[in-house]
Protein backbone atom coordinates (compact mmCIF):
# COMPACT_ATOMS: atom_id res chain seq x y z
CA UNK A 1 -69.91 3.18 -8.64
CA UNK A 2 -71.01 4.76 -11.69
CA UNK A 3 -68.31 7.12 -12.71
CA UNK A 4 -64.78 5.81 -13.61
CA UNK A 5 -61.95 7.80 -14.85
CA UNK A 6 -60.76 6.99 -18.36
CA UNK A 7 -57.54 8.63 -20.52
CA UNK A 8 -56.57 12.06 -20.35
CA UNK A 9 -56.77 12.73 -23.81
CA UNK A 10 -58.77 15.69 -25.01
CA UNK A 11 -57.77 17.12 -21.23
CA UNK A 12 -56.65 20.49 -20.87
CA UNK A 13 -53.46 20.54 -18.95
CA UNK A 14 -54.46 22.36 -16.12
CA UNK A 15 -57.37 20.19 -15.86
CA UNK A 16 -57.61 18.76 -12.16
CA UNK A 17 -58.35 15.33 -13.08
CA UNK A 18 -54.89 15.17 -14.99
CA UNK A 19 -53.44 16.37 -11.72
CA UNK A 20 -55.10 13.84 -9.78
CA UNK A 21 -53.52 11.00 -12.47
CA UNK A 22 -50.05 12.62 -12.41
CA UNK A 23 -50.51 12.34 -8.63
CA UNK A 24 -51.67 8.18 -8.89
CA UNK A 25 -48.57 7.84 -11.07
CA UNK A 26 -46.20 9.47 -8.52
CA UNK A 27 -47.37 7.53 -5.53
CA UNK A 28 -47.50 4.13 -7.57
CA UNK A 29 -43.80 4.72 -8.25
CA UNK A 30 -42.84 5.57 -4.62
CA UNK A 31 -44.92 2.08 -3.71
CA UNK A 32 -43.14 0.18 -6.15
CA UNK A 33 -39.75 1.53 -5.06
CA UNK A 34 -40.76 1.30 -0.93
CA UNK A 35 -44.26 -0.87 -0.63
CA UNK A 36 -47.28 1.13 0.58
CA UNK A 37 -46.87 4.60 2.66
CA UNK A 38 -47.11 4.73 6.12
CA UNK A 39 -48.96 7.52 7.19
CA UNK A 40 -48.99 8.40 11.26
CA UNK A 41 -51.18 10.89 12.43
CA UNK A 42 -50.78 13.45 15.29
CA UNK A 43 -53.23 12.19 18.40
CA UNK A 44 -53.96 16.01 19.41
CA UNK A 45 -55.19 18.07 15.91
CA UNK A 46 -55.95 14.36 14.15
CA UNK A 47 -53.79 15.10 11.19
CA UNK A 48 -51.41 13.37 9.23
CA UNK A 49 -48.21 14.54 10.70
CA UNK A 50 -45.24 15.38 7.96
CA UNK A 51 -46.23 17.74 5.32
CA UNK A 52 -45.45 15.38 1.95
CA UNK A 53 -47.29 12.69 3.24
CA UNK A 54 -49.59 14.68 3.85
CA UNK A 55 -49.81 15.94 0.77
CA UNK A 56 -50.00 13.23 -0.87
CA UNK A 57 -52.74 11.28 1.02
CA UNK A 58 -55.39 14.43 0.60
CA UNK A 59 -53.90 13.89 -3.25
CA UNK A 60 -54.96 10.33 -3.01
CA UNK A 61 -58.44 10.97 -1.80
CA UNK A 62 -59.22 13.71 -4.53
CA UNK A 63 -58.43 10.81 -7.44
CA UNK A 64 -60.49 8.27 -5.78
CA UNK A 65 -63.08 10.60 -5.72
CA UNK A 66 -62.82 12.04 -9.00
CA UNK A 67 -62.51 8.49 -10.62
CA UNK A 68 -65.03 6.46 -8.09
CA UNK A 69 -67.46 8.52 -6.50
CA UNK A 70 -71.01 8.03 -7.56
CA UNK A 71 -72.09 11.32 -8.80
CA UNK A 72 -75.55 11.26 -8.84
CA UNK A 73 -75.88 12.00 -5.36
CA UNK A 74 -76.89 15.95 -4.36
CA UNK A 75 -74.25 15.22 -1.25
CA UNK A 76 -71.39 13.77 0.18
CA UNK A 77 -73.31 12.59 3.04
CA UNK A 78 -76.01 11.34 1.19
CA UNK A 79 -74.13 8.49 -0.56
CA UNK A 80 -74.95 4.99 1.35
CA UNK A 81 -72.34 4.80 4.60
CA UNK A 82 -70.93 1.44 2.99
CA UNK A 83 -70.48 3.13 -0.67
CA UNK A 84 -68.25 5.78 0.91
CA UNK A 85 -66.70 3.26 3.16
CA UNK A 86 -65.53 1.27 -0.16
CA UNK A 87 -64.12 4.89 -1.20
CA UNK A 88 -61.96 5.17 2.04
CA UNK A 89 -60.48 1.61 1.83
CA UNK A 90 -59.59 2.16 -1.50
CA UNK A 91 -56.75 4.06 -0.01
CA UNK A 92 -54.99 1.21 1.57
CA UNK A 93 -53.69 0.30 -2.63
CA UNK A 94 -50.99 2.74 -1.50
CA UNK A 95 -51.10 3.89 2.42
CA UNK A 96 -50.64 2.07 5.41
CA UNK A 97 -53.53 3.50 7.74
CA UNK A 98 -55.18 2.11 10.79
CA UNK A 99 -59.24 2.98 9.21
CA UNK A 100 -60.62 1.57 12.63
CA UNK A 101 -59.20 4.59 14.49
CA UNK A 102 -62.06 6.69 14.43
CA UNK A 103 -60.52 9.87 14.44
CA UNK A 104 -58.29 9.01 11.27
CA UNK A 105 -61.72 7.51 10.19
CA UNK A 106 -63.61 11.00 10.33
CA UNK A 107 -59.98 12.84 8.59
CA UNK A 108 -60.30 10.61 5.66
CA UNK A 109 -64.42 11.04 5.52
CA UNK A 110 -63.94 14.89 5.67
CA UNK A 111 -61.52 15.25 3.21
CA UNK A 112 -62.81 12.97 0.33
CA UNK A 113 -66.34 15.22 1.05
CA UNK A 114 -64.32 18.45 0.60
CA UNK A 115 -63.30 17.11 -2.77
CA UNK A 116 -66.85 15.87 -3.88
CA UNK A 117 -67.88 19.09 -2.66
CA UNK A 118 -65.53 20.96 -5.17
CA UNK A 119 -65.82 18.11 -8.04
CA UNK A 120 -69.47 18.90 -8.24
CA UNK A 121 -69.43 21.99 -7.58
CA UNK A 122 -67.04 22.72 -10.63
CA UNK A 123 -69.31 20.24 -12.91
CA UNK A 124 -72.68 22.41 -11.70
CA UNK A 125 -70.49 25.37 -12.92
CA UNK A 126 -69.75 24.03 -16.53
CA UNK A 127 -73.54 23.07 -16.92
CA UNK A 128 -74.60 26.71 -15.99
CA UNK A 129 -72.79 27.99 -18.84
CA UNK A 130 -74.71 26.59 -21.25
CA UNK A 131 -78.27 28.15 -22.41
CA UNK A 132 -80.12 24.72 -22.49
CA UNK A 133 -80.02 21.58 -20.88
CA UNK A 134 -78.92 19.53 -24.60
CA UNK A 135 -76.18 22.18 -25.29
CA UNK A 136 -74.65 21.24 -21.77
CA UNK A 137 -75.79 17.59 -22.63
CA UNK A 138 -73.28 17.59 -25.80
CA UNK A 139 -70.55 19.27 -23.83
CA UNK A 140 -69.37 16.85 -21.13
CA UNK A 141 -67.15 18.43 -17.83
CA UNK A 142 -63.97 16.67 -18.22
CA UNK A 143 -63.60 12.89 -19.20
CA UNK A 144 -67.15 12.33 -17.40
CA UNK A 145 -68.81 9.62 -20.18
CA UNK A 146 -71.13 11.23 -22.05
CA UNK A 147 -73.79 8.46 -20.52
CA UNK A 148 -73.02 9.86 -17.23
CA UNK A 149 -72.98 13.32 -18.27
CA UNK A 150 -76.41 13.17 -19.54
CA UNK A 151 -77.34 12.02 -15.91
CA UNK A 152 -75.66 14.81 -14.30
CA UNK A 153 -77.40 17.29 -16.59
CA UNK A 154 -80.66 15.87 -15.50
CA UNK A 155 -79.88 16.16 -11.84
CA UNK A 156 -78.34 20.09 -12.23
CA UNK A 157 -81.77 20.94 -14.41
CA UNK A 158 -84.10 19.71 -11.76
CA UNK A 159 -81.67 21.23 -9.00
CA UNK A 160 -82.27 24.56 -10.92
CA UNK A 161 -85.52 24.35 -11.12
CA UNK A 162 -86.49 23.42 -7.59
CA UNK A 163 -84.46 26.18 -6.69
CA UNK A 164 -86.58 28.64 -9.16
CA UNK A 165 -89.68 27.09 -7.75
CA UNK A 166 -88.56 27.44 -3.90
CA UNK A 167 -89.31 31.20 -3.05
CA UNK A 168 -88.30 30.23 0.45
CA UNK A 169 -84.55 29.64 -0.78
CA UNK A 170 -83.97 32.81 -2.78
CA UNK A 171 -85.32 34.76 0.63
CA UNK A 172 -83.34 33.33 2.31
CA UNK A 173 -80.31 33.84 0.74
CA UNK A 174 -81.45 37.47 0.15
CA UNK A 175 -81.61 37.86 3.70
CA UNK A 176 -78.00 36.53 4.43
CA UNK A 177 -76.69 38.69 1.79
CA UNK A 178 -78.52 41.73 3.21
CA UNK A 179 -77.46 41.34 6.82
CA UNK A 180 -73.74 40.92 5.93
CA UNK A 181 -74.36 44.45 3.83
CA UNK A 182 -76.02 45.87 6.80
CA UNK A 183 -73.37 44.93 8.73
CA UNK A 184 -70.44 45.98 7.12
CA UNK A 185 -71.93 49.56 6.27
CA UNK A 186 -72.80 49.83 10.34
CA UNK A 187 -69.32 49.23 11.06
CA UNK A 188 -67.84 51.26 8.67
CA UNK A 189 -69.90 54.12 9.65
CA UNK A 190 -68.61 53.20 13.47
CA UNK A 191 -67.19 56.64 14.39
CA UNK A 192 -63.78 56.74 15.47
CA UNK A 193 -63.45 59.02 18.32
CA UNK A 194 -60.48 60.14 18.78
CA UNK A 195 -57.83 57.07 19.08
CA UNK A 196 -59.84 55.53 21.56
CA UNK A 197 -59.40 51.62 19.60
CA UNK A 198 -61.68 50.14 22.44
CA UNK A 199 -64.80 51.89 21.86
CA UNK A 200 -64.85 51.40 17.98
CA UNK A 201 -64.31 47.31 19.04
CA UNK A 202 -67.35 47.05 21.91
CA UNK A 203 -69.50 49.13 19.29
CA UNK A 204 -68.63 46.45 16.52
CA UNK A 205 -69.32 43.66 18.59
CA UNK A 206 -73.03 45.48 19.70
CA UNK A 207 -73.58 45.61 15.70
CA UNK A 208 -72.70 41.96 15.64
CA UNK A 209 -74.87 40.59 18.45
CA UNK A 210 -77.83 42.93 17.17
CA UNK A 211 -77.40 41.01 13.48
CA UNK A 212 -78.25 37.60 15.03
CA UNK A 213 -81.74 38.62 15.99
């Protein structure tokens, strides 16, 4: 695990990452006033039932990802099965959960890959506003070490630059962008005739099924 969160000073205050402590120091004091949480989850939709428990077990999983995840992985998925295993038992510290079940297995797997998702996401977007690779380098995202920073940076440069080099990508993504276009100006320009509501719908869904081909 190469990435381990450190103090908050220097922080912003609406920096996630103090969030995610102020969270850790709210659920340590519930644990030390009632042991570890129970958390029961609903057998039909596979969520946590009860909204504050809730609440704070997807709270849970965004600070164990923000202070343990290994970062220098592209994606959630791609981080070794046992790694992200470590990352979901970590949770136990303060929850009572049954980790064998596997639906309450694949809740707890979704939701910490939401939040590496969005953590990396929002570090790619602090490197992009810098004009260089060292300016980004001397301006670390958050209480990232500067040692791990300088990591990141070289992963989000070569990202950028297989992107640049992969014409295939930036058609692609042209092409999505055009077809959603297309398809909003075709069914704006749906005529509505009269206040006939059905034949405006089965014209918008012949737009739609046309778009997939």
């Amino acid at each position: 695990m190469d990435h381990l969160a450190a103090s908050i000073n220097g922080l912003r205050l609406g920096d996630p990452i103090i969030h995610g402590l102020a969270r850790r120091i709210q659920i340590q004091e519930l644990v030390a006033l009632n042991g570890r949480i129970p958390i029961s989850f609903d057998e039909k939709n596979g969520l946590p039932i009860g909204t504050r428990h809730r609440c704070l077990l997807v709270g849970e999983c965004d600070t164990i990802v923000h202070a343990f995840a290994p970062l220098r992985f592209h994606f959630w998925s791609k981080i070794p099965t046992q790694d992200r295993d470590v990352l979901i038992e970590l949770l136990k510290d303060n929850f009572i959960l049954d980790t064998t079940m596997p639906s309450i297995k694949k809740f707890l797997n979704n939701c910490m890959m939401k939040r590496y998702r969005e953590f990396k996401y929002a570090m790619s977007s602090h490197f992009l506003k810098f004009h260089t690779t060292e300016e980004a380098r001397g301006n670390p995202f958050g209480n990232i070490s500067p040692g791990n920073w300088s990591s990141l940076c070289d992963l989000f440069s070569a990202e950028n630059i297989k992107n640049r080099c992969d014409p295939s990508r930036a058609f692609k993504a042209s092409r999505v962008w055009l077809r959603r276009t297309h398809i909003n100006q075709a069914i704006q320009n749906v005529p509505r005739v009269g206040d006939n509501a059905s034949f405006r719908q089965n014209a918008i869904k012949i737009i739609g099924t046309c778009s997939n081909h």
